[in-house]
Protein backbone atom coordinates (compact mmCIF):
# COMPACT_ATOMS: atom_id res chain seq x y z
CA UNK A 1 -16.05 13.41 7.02
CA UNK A 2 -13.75 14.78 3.86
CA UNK A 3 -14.51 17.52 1.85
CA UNK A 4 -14.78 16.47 -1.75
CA UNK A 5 -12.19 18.52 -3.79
CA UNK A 6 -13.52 18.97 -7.18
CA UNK A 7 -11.09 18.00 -10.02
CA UNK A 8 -9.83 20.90 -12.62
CA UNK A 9 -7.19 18.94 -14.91
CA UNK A 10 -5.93 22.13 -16.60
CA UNK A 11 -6.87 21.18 -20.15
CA UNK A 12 -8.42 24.18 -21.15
CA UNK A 13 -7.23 25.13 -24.79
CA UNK A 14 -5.31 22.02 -24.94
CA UNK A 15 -5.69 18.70 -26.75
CA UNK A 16 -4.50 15.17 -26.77
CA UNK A 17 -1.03 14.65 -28.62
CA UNK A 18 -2.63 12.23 -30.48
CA UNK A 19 -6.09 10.20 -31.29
CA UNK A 20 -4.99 6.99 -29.02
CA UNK A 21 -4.10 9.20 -25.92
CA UNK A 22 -7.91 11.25 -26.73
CA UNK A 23 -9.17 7.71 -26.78
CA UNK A 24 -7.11 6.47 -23.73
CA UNK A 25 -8.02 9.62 -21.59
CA UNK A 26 -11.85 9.64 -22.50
CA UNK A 27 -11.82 5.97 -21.35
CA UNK A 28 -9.71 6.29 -18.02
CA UNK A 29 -10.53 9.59 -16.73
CA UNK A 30 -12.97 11.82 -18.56
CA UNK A 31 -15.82 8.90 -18.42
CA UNK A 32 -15.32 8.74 -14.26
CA UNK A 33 -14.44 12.46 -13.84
CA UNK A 34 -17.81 13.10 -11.86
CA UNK A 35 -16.63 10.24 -9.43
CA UNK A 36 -13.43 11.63 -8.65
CA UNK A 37 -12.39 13.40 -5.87
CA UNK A 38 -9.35 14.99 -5.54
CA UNK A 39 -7.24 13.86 -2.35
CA UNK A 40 -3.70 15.55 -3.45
CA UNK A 41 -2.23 17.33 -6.84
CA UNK A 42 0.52 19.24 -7.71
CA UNK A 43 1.18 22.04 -10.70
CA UNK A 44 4.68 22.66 -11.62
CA UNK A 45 5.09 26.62 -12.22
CA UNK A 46 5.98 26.03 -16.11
CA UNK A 47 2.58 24.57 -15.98
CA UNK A 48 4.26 21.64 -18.06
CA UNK A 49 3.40 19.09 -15.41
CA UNK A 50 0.02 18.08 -13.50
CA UNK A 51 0.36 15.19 -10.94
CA UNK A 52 -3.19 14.07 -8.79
CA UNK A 53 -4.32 11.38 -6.14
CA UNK A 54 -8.01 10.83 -6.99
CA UNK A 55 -10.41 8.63 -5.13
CA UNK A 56 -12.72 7.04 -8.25
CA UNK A 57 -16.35 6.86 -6.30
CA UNK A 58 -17.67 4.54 -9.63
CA UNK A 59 -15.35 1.90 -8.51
CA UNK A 60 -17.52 1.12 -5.09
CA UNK A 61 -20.59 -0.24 -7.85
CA UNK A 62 -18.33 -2.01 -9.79
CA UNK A 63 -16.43 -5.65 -9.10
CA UNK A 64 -16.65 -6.13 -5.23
CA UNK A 65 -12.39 -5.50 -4.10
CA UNK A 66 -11.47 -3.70 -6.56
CA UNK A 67 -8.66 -1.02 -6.04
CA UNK A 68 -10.44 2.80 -5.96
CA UNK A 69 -7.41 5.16 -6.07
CA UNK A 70 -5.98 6.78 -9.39
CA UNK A 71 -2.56 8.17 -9.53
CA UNK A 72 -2.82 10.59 -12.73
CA UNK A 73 0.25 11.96 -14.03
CA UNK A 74 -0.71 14.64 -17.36
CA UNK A 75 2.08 16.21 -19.56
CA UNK A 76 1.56 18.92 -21.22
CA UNK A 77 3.63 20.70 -24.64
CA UNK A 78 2.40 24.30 -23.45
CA UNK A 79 3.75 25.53 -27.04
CA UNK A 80 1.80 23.02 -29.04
CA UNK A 81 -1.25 22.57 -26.79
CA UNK A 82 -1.04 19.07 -26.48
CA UNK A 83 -0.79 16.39 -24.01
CA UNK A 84 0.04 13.07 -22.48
CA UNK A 85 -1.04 11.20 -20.03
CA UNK A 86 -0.04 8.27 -17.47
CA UNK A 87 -2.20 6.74 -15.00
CA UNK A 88 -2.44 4.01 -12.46
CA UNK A 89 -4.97 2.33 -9.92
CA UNK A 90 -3.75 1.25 -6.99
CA UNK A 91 -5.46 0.19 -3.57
CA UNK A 92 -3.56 3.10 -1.40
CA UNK A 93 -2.84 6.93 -1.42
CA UNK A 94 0.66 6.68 -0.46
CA UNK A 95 1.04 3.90 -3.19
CA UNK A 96 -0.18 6.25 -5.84
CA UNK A 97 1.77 8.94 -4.21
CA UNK A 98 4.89 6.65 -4.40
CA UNK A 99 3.70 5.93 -7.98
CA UNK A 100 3.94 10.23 -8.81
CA UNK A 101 7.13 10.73 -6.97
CA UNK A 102 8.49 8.45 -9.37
CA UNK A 103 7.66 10.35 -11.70
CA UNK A 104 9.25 13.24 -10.61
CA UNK A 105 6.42 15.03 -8.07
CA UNK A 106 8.56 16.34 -5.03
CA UNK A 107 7.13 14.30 -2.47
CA UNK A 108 6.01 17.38 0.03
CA UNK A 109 4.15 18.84 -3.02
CA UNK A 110 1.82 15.70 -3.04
CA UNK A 111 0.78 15.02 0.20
CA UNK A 112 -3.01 14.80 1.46
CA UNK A 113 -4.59 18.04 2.66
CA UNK A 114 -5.87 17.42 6.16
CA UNK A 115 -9.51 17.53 5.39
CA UNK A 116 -8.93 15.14 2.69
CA UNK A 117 -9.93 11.12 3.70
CA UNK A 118 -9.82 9.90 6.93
CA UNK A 119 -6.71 10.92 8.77
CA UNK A 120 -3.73 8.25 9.98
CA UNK A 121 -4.59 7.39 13.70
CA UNK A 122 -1.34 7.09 14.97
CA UNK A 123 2.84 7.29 14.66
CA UNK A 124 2.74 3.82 13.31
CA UNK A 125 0.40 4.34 10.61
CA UNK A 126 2.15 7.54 9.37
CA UNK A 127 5.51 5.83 9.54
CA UNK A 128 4.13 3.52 7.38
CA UNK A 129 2.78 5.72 5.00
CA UNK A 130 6.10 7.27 4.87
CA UNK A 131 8.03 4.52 3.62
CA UNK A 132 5.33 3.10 1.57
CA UNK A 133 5.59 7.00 -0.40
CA UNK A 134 9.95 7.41 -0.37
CA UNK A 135 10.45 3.92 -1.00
CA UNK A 136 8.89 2.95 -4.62
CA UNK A 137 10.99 -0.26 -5.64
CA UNK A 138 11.10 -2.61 -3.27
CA UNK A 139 8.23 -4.59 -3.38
CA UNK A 140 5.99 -5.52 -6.55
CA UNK A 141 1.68 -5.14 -6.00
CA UNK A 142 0.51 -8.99 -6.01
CA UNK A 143 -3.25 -8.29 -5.10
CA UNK A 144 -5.47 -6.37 -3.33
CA UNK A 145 -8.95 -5.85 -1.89
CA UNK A 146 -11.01 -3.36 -0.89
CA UNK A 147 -13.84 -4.02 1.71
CA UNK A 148 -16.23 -0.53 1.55
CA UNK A 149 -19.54 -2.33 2.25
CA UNK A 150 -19.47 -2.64 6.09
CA UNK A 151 -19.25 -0.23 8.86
CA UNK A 152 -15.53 -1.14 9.79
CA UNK A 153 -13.94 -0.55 5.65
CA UNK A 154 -10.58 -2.47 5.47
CA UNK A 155 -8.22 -2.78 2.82
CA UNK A 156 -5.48 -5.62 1.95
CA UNK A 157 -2.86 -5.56 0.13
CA UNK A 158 -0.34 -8.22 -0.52
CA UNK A 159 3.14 -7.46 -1.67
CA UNK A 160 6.15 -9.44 -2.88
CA UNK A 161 10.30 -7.96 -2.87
CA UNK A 162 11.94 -7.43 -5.97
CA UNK A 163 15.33 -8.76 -4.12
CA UNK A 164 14.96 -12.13 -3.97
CA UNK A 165 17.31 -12.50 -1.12
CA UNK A 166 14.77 -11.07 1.30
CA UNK A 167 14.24 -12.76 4.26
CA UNK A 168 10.80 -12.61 4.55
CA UNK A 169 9.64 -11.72 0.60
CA UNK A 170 5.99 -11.50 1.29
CA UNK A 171 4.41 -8.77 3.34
CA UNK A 172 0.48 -8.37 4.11
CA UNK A 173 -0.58 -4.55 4.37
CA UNK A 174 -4.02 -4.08 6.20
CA UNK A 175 -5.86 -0.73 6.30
CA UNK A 176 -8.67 0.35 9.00
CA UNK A 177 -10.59 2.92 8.81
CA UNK A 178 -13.01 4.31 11.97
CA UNK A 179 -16.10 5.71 10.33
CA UNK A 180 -16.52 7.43 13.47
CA UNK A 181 -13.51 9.12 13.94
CA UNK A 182 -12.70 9.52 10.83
CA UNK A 183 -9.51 7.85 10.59
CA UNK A 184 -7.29 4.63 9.63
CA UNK A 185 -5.03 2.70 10.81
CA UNK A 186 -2.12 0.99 8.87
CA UNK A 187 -0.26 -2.45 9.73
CA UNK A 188 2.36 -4.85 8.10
CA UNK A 189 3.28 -8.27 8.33
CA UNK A 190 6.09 -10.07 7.09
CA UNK A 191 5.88 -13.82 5.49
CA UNK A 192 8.54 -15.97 3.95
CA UNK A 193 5.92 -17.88 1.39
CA UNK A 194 3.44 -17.14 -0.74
CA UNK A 195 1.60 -20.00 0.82
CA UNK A 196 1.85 -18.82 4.61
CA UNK A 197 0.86 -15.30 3.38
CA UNK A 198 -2.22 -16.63 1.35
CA UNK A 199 -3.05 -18.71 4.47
CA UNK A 200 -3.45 -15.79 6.65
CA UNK A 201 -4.88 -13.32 4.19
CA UNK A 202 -7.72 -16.55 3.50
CA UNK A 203 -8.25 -16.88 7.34
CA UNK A 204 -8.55 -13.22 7.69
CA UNK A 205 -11.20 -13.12 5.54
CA UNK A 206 -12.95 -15.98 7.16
CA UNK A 207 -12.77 -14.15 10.52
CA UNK A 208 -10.49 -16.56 12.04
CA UNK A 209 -6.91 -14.77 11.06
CA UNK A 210 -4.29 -13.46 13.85
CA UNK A 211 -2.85 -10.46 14.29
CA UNK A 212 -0.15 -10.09 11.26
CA UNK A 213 3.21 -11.52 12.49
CA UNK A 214 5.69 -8.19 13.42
CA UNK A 215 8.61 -7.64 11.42
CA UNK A 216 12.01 -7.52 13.20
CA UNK A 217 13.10 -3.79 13.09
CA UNK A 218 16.05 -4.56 10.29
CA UNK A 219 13.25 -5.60 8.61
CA UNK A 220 10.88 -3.04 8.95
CA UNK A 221 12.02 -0.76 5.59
CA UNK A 222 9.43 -1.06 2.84
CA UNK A 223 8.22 -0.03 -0.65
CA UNK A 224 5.85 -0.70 -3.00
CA UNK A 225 6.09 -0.79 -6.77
CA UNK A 226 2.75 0.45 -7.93
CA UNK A 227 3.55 0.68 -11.45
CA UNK A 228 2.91 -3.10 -11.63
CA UNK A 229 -0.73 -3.89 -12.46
CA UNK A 230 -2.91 -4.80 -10.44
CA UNK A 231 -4.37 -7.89 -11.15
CA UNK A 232 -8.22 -9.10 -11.01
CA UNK A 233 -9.22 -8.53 -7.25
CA UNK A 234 -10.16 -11.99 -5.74
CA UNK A 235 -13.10 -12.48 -3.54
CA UNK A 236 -12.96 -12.26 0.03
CA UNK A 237 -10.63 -15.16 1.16
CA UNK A 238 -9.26 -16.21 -1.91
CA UNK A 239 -6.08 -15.21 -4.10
CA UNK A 240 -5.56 -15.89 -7.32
């Protein structure tokens, strides 16, 4: 199991630049700070810049699917002692990681500590994971869902490319995680509609889906462009 890393956001002596981002902060992170658990951060040494992957535990009681990891990116005028914030949910840690290298976190500052969530189960899955955190602007988030209530979690996530000359535009991402073990496994598959991607994600959630079609090797390069919102979760078998 992971050890829960408690949060410290560095805010001591400092306040928010202005009454919106107070407002904005108390709403997005101060309310669910409790919930959170730390799975990565990184301090620049100016102390200027403050970049975490949080799980958000509240989001499990919430709407059933819904996306439970926070990329939280906080600025700080160390003269003025004020700050800024930007933030994100997004169904994956090496989406929000993606999300903070954009944002100018080195990516080997970022990455999980090994006791921290279950660990990737094999080369694949950590390949994966790789391109999913170096490669932040291919694709744009359609959907996702979260399945925490069973003994087998899973998470989908459906993508589509920016570059509209992709072969096959549509990709399916499907996360595993052994309860057991303690770690997850991490596929893709590649579709050329929205409607044959839909299809399987529908039967998958009905029980009847097949394994998610390979992607030829040229093909195999992807990213993920988690500053898009994430829309409403849908229910089990049904997108939106």
């Amino acid at each position: 199991m992971p050890i829960p890393h408690a949060v410290d956001f560095r805010l001591d002596d400092f306040e928010a630049a202005t009454d919106q981002v107070d407002e904005a902060f108390w709403k997005h992170i101060d309310i669910h700070e409790t919930d959170f658990t730390g799975l990565a951060e990184h301090h620049t040494e100016d102390g200027q810049h403050s970049y975490y992957v949080l799980h958000d535990g509240s989001v499990t009681w919430g709407i059933p699917g819904e996306p439970q990891i926070v990329a939280l990116h906080i600025q700080r005028d160390t003269d003025a002692k004020v700050f800024r914030f930007q933030h994100t949910t997004v169904p994956l840690p090496a989406m929000a990681q993606s999300w903070l290298i954009a944002r100018g976190c080195p990516k080997e500052r970022i990455r999980r500590p090994p006791d921290t969530g279950a660990a990737s189960a094999d080369d694949t899955t950590r390949a994966l994971e790789e391109r999913l955190m170096a490669d932040g602007d291919h694709f744009a988030l359609l959907a996702s869902y979260t399945h925490d209530t069973s003994d087998t979690p899973e998470i989908t996530v459906l993508l589509r490319a920016v570059d509209e000359s992709e072969p096959l535009p549509f990709r399916v991402l499907l996360e595993r995680v052994d309860t057991t073990a303690w770690t997850h496994t991490l596929r893709e598959g590649g579709f050329s509609t929205f409607e044959d991607a839909t299809a399987w994600w529908e039967a998958h959630w009905d029980g009847e889906a097949p394994a998610l079609p390979a992607l030829p090797t040229r093909l195999s390069s992807l990213g993920a462009l988690p500053a898009v919102p994430t829309p409403a979760a849908p229910p089990p078998g049904r997108i939106h």
